[in-house]
PDB file of N, CA and C in Angstrom:
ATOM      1  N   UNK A   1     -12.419 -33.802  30.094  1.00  0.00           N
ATOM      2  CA  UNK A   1     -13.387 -33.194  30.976  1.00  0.00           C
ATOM      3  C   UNK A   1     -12.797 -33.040  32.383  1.00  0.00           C
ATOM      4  N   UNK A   2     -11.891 -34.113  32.680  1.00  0.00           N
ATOM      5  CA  UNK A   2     -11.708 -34.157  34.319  1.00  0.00           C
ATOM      6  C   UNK A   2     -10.269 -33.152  34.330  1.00  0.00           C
ATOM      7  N   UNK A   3      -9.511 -33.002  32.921  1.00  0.00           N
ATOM      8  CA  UNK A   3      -8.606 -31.631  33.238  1.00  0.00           C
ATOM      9  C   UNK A   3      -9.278 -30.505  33.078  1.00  0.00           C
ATOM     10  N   UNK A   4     -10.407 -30.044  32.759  1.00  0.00           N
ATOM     11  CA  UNK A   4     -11.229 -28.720  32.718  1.00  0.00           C
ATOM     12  C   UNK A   4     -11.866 -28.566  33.820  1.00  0.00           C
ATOM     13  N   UNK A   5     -12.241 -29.435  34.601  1.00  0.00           N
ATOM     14  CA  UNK A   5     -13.002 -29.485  36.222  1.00  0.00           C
ATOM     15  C   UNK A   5     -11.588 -29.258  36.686  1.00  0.00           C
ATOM     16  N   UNK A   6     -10.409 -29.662  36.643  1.00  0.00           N
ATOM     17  CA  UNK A   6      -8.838 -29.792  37.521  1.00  0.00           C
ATOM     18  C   UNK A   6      -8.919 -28.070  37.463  1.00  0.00           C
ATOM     19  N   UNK A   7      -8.782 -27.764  36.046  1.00  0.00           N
ATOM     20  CA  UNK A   7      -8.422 -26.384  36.167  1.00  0.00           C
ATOM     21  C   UNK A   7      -9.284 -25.222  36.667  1.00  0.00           C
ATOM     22  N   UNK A   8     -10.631 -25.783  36.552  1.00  0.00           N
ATOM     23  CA  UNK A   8     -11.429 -24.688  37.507  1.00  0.00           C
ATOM     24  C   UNK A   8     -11.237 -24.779  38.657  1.00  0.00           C
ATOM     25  N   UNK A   9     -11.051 -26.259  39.236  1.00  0.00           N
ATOM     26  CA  UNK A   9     -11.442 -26.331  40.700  1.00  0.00           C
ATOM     27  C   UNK A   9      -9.638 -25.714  41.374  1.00  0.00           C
ATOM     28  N   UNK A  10      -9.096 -26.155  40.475  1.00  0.00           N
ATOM     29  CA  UNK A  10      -7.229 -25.875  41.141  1.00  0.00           C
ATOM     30  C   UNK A  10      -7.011 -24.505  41.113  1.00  0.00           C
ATOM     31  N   UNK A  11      -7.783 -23.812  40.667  1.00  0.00           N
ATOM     32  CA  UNK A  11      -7.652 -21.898  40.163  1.00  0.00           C
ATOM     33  C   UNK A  11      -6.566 -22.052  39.550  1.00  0.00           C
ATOM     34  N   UNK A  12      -6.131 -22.764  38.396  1.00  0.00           N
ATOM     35  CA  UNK A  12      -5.270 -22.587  37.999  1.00  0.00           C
ATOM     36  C   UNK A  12      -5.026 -21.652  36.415  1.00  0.00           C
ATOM     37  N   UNK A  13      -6.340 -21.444  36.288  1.00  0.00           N
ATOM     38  CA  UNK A  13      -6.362 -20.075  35.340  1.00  0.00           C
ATOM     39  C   UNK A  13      -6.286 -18.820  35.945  1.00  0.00           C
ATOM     40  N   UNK A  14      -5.588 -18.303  37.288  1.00  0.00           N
ATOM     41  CA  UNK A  14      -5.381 -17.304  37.689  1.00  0.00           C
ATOM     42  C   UNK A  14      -3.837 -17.215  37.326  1.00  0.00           C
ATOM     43  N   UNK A  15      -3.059 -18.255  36.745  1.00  0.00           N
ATOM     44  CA  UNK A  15      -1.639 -17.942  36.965  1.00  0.00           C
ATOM     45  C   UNK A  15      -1.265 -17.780  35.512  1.00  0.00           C
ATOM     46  N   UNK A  16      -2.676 -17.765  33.993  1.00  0.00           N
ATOM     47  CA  UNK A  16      -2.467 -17.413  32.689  1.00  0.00           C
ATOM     48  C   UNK A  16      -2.707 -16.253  32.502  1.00  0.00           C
ATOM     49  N   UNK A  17      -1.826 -15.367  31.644  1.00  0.00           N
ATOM     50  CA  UNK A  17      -2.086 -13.670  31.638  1.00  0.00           C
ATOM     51  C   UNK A  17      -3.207 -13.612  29.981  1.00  0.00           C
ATOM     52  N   UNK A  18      -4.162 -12.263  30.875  1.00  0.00           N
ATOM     53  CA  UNK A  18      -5.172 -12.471  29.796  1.00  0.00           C
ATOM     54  C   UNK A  18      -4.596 -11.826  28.698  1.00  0.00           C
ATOM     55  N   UNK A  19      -5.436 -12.094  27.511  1.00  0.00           N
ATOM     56  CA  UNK A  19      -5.611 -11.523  26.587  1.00  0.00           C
ATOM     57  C   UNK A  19      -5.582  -9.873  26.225  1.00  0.00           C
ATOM     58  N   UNK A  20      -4.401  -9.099  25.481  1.00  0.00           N
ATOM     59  CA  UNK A  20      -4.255  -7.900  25.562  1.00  0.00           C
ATOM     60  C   UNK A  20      -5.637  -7.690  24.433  1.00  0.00           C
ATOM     61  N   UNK A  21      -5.524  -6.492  24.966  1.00  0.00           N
ATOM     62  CA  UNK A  21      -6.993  -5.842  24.013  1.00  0.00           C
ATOM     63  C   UNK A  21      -6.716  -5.154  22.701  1.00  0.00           C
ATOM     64  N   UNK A  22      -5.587  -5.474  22.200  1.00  0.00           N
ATOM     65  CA  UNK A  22      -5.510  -5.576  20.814  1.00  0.00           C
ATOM     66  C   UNK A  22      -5.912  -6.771  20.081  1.00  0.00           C
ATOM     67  N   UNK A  23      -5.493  -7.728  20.519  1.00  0.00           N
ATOM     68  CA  UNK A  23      -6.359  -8.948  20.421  1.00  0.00           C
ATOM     69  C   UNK A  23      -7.402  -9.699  20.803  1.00  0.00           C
ATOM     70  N   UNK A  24      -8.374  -8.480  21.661  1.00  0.00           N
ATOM     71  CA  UNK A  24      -9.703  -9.074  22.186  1.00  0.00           C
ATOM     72  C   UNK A  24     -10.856  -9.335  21.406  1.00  0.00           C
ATOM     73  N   UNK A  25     -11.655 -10.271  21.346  1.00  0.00           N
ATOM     74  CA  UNK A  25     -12.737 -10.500  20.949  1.00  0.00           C
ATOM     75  C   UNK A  25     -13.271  -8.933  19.961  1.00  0.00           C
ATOM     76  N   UNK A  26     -13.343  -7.583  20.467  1.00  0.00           N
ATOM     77  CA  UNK A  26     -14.174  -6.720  19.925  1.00  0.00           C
ATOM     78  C   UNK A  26     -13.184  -5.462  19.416  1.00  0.00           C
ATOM     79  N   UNK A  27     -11.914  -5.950  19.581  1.00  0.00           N
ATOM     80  CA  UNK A  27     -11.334  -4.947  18.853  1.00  0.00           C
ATOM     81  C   UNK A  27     -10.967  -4.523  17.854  1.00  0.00           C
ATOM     82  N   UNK A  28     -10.699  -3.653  17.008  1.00  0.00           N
ATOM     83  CA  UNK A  28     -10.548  -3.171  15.865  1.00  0.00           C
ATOM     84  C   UNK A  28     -10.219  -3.937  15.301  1.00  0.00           C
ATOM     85  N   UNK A  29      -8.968  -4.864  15.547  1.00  0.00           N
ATOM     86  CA  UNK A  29      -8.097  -6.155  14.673  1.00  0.00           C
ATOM     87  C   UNK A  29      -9.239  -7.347  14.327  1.00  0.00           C
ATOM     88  N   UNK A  30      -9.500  -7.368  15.480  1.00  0.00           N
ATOM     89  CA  UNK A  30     -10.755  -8.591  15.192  1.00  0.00           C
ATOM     90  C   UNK A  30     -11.770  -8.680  14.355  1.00  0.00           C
ATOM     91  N   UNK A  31     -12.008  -7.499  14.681  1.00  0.00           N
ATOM     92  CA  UNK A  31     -13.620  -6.922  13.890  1.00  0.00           C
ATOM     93  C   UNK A  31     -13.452  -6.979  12.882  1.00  0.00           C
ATOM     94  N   UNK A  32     -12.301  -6.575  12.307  1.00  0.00           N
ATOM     95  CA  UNK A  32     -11.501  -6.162  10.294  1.00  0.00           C
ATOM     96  C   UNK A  32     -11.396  -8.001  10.074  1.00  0.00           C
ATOM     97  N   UNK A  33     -11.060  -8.569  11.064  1.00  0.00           N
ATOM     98  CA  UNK A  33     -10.589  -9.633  10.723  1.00  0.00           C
ATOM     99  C   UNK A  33     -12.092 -10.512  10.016  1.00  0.00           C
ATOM    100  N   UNK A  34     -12.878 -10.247  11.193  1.00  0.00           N
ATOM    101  CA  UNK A  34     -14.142 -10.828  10.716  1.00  0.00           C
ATOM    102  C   UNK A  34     -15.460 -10.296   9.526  1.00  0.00           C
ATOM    103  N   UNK A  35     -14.548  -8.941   9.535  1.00  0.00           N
ATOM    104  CA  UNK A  35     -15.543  -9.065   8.225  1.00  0.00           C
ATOM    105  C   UNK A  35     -14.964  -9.073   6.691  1.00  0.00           C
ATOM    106  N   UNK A  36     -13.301  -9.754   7.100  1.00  0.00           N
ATOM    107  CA  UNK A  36     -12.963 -10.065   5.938  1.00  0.00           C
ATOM    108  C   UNK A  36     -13.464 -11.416   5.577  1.00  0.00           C
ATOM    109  N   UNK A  37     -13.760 -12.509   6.876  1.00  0.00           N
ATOM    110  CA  UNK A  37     -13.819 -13.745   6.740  1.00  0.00           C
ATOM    111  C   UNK A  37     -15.239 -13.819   5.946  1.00  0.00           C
ATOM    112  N   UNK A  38     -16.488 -12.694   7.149  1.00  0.00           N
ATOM    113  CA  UNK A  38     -17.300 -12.645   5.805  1.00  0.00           C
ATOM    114  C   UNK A  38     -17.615 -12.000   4.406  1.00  0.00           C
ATOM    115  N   UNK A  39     -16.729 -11.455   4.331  1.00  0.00           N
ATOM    116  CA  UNK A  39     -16.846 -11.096   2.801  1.00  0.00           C
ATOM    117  C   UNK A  39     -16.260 -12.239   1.919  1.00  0.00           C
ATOM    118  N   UNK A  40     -15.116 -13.194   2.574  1.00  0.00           N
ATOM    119  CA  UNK A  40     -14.998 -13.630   1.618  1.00  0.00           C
ATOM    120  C   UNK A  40     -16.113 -15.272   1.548  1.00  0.00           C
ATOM    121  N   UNK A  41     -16.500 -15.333   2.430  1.00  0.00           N
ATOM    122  CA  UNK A  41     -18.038 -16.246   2.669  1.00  0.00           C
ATOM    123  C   UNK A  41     -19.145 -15.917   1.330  1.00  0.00           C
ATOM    124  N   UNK A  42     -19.129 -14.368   1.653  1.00  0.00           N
ATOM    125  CA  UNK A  42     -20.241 -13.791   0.197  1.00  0.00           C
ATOM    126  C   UNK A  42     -19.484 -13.690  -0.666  1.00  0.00           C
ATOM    127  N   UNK A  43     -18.411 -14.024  -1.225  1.00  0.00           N
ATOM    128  CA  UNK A  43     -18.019 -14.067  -2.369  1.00  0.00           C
ATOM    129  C   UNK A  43     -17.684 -15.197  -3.155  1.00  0.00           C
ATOM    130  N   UNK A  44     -17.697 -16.546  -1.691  1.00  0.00           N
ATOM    131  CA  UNK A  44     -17.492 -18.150  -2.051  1.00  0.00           C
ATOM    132  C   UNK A  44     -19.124 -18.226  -2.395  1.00  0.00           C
ATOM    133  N   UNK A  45     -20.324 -17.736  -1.922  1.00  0.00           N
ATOM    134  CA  UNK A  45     -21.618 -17.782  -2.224  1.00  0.00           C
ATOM    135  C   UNK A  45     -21.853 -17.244  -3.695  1.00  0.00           C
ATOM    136  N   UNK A  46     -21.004 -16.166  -3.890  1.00  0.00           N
ATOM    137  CA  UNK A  46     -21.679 -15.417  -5.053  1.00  0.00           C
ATOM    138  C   UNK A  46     -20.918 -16.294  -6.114  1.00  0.00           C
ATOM    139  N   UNK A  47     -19.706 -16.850  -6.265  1.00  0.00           N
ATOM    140  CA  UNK A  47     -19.566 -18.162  -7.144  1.00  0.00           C
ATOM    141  C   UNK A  47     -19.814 -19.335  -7.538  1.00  0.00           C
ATOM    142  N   UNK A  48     -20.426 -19.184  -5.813  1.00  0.00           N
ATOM    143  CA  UNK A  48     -21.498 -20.508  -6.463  1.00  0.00           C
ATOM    144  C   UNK A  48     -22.907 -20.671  -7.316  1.00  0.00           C
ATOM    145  N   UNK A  49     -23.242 -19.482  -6.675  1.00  0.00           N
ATOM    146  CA  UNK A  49     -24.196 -19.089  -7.786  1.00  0.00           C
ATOM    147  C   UNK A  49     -24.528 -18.742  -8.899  1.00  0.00           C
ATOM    148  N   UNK A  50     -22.752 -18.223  -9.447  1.00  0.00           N
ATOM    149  CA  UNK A  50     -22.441 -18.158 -11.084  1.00  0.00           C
ATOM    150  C   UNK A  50     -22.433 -19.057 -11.460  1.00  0.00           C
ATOM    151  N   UNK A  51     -21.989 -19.983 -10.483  1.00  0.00           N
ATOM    152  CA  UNK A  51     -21.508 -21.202 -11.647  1.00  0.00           C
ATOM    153  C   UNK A  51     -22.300 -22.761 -11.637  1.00  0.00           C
ATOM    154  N   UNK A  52     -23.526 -22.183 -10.486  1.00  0.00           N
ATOM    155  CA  UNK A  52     -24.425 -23.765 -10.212  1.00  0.00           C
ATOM    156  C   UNK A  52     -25.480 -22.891 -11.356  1.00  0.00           C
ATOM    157  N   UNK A  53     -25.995 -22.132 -10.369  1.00  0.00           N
ATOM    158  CA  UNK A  53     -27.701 -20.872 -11.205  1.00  0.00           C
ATOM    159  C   UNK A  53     -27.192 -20.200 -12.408  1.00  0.00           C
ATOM    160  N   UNK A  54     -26.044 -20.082 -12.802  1.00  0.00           N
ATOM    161  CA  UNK A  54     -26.311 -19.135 -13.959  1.00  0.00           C
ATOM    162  C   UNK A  54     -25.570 -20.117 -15.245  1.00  0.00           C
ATOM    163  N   UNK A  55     -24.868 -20.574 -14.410  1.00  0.00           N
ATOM    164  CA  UNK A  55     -24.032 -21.560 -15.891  1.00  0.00           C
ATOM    165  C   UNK A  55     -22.766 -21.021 -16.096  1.00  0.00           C
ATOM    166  N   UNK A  56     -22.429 -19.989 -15.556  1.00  0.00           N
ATOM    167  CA  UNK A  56     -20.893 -19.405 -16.269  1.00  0.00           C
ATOM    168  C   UNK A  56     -20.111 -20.650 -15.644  1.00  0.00           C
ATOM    169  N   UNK A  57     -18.883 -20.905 -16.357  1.00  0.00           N
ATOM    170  CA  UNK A  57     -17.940 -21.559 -16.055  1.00  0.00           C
ATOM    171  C   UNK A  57     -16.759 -21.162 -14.624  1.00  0.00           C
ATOM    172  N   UNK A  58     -16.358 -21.431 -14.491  1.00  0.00           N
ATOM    173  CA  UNK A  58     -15.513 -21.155 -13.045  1.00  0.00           C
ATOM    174  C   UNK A  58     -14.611 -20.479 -13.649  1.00  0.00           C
ATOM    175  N   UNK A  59     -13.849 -20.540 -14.907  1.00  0.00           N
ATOM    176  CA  UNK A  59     -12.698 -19.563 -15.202  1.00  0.00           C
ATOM    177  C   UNK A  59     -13.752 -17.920 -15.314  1.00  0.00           C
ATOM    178  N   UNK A  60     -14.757 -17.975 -16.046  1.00  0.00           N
ATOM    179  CA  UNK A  60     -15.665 -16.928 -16.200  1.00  0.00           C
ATOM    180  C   UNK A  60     -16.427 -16.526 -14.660  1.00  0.00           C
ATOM    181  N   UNK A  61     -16.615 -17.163 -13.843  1.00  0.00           N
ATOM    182  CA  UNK A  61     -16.474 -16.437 -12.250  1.00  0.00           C
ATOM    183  C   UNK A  61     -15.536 -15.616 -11.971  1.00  0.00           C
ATOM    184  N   UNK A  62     -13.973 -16.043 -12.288  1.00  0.00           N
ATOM    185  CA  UNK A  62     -13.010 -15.817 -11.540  1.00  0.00           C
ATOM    186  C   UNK A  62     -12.868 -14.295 -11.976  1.00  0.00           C
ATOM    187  N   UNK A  63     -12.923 -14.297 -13.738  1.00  0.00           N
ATOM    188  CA  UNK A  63     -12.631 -13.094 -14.579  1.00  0.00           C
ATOM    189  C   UNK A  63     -13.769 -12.359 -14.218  1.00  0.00           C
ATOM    190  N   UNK A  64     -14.981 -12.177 -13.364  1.00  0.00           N
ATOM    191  CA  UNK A  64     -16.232 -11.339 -12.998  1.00  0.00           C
ATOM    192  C   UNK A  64     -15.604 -10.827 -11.833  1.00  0.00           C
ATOM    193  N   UNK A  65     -14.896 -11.702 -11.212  1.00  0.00           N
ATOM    194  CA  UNK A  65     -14.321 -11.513  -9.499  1.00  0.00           C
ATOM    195  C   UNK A  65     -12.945 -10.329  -9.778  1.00  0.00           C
ATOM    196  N   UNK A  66     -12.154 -11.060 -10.420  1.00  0.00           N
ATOM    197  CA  UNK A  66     -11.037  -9.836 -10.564  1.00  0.00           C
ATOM    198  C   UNK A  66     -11.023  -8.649 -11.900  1.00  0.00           C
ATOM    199  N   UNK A  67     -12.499  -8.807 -12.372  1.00  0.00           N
ATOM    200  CA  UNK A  67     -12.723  -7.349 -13.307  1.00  0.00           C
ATOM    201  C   UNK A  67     -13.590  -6.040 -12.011  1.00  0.00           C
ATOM    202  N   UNK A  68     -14.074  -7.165 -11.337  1.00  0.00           N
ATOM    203  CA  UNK A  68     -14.747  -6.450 -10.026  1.00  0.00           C
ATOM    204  C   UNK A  68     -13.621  -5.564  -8.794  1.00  0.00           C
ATOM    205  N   UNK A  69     -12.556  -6.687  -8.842  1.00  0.00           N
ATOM    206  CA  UNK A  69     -11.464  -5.677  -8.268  1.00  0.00           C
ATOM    207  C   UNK A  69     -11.120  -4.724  -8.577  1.00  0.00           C
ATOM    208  N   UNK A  70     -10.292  -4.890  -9.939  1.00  0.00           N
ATOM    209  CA  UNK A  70      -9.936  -4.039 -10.578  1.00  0.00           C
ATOM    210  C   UNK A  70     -10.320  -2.481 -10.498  1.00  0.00           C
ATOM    211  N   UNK A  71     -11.788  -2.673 -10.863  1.00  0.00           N
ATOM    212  CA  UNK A  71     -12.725  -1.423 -11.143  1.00  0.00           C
ATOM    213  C   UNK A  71     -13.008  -1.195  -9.803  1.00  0.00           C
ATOM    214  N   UNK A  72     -12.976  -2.328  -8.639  1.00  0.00           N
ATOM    215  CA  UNK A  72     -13.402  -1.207  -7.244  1.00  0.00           C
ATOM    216  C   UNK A  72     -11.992  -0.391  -6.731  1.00  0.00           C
ATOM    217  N   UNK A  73     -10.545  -1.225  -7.249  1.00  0.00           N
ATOM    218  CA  UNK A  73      -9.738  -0.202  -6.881  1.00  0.00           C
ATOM    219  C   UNK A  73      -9.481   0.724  -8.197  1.00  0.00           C
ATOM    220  N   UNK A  74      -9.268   1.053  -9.400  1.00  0.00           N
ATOM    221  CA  UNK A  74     -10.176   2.431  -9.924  1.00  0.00           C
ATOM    222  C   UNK A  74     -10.884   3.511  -9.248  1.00  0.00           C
ATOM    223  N   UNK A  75     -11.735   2.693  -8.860  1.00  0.00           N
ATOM    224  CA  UNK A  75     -12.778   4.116  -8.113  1.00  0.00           C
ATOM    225  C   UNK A  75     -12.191   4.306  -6.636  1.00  0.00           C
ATOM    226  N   UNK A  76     -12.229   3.268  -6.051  1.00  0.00           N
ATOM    227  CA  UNK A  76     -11.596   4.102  -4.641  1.00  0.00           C
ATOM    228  C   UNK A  76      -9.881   5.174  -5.069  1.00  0.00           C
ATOM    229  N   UNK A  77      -9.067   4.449  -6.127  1.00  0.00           N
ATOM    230  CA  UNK A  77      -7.958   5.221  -6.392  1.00  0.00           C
ATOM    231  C   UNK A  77      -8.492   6.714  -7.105  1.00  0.00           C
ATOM    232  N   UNK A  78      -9.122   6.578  -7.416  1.00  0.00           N
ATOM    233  CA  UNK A  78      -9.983   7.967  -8.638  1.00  0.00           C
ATOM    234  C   UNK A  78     -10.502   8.826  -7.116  1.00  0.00           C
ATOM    235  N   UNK A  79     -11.529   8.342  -5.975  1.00  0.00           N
ATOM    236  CA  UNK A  79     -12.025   9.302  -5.168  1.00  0.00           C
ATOM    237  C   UNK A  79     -10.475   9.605  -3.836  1.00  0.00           C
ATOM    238  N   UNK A  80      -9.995   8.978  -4.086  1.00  0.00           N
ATOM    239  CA  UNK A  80      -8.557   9.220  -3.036  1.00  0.00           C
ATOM    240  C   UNK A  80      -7.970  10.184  -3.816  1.00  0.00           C
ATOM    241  N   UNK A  81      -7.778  10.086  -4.890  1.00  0.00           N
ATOM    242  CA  UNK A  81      -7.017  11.770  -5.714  1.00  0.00           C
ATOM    243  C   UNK A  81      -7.945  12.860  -5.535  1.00  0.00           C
ATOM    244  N   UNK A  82      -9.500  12.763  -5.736  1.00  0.00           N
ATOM    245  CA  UNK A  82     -10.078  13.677  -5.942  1.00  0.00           C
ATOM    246  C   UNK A  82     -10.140  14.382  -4.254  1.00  0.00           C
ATOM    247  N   UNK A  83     -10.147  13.145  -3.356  1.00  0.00           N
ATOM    248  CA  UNK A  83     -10.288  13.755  -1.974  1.00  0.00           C
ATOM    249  C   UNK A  83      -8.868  14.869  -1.473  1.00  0.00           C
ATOM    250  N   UNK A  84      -7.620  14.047  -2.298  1.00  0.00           N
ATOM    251  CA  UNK A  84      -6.529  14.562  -1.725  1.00  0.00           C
ATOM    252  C   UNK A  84      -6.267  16.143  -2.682  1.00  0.00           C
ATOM    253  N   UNK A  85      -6.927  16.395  -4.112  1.00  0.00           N
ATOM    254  CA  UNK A  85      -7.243  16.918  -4.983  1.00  0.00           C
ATOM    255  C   UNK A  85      -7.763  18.245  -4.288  1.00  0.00           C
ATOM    256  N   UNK A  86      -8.571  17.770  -3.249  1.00  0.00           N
ATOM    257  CA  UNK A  86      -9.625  18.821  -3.268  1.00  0.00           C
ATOM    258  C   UNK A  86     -10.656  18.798  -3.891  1.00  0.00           C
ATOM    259  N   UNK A  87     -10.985  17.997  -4.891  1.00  0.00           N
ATOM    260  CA  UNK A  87     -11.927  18.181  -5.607  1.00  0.00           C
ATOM    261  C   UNK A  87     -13.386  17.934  -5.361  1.00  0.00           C
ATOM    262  N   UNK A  88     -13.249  17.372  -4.076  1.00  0.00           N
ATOM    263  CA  UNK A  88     -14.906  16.999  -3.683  1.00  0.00           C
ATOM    264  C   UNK A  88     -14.953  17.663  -2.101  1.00  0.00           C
TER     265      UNK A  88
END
């Protein structure tokens, strides 16, 4: 406590260079960063709930989790041809 009063009262956070704004609190990097942390929050939730509420086993979570990948990259790879395609 008495080095955090030192450093306010000494101004001695005028002589640390701030934070570039690629790495600020609200920038693009951050933002991606944080909603990977929560996605993967809802996805430690959604296993728990397979495997407390529904009964599947944890190997049978895992195989729901990466049949779910799988098929979401499928479709995003399927609408990325069709976009680059022309087709939509």
């Amino acid at each position: 406590k008495s080095d955090f009063i030192n450093f306010i009262s000494d101004q001695e956070w005028k002589s640390i260079e701030p934070v570039s704004s690629w790495f600020g609190p609200s920038s693009f990097l951050m933002s991606s960063m944080s909603a990977l942390f929560q996605l993967s929050m809802w996805i430690r939730h959604c296993h728990g709930y397979l495997t407390e509420n529904v009964g599947i086993p944890a190997w049978g979570s895992y195989a729901v989790f990466a049949l779910a990948t799988l098929f979401s990259g499928l479709i995003l790879g399927l609408v990325s041809e069709a976009l680059e395609a022309g087709w939509l």
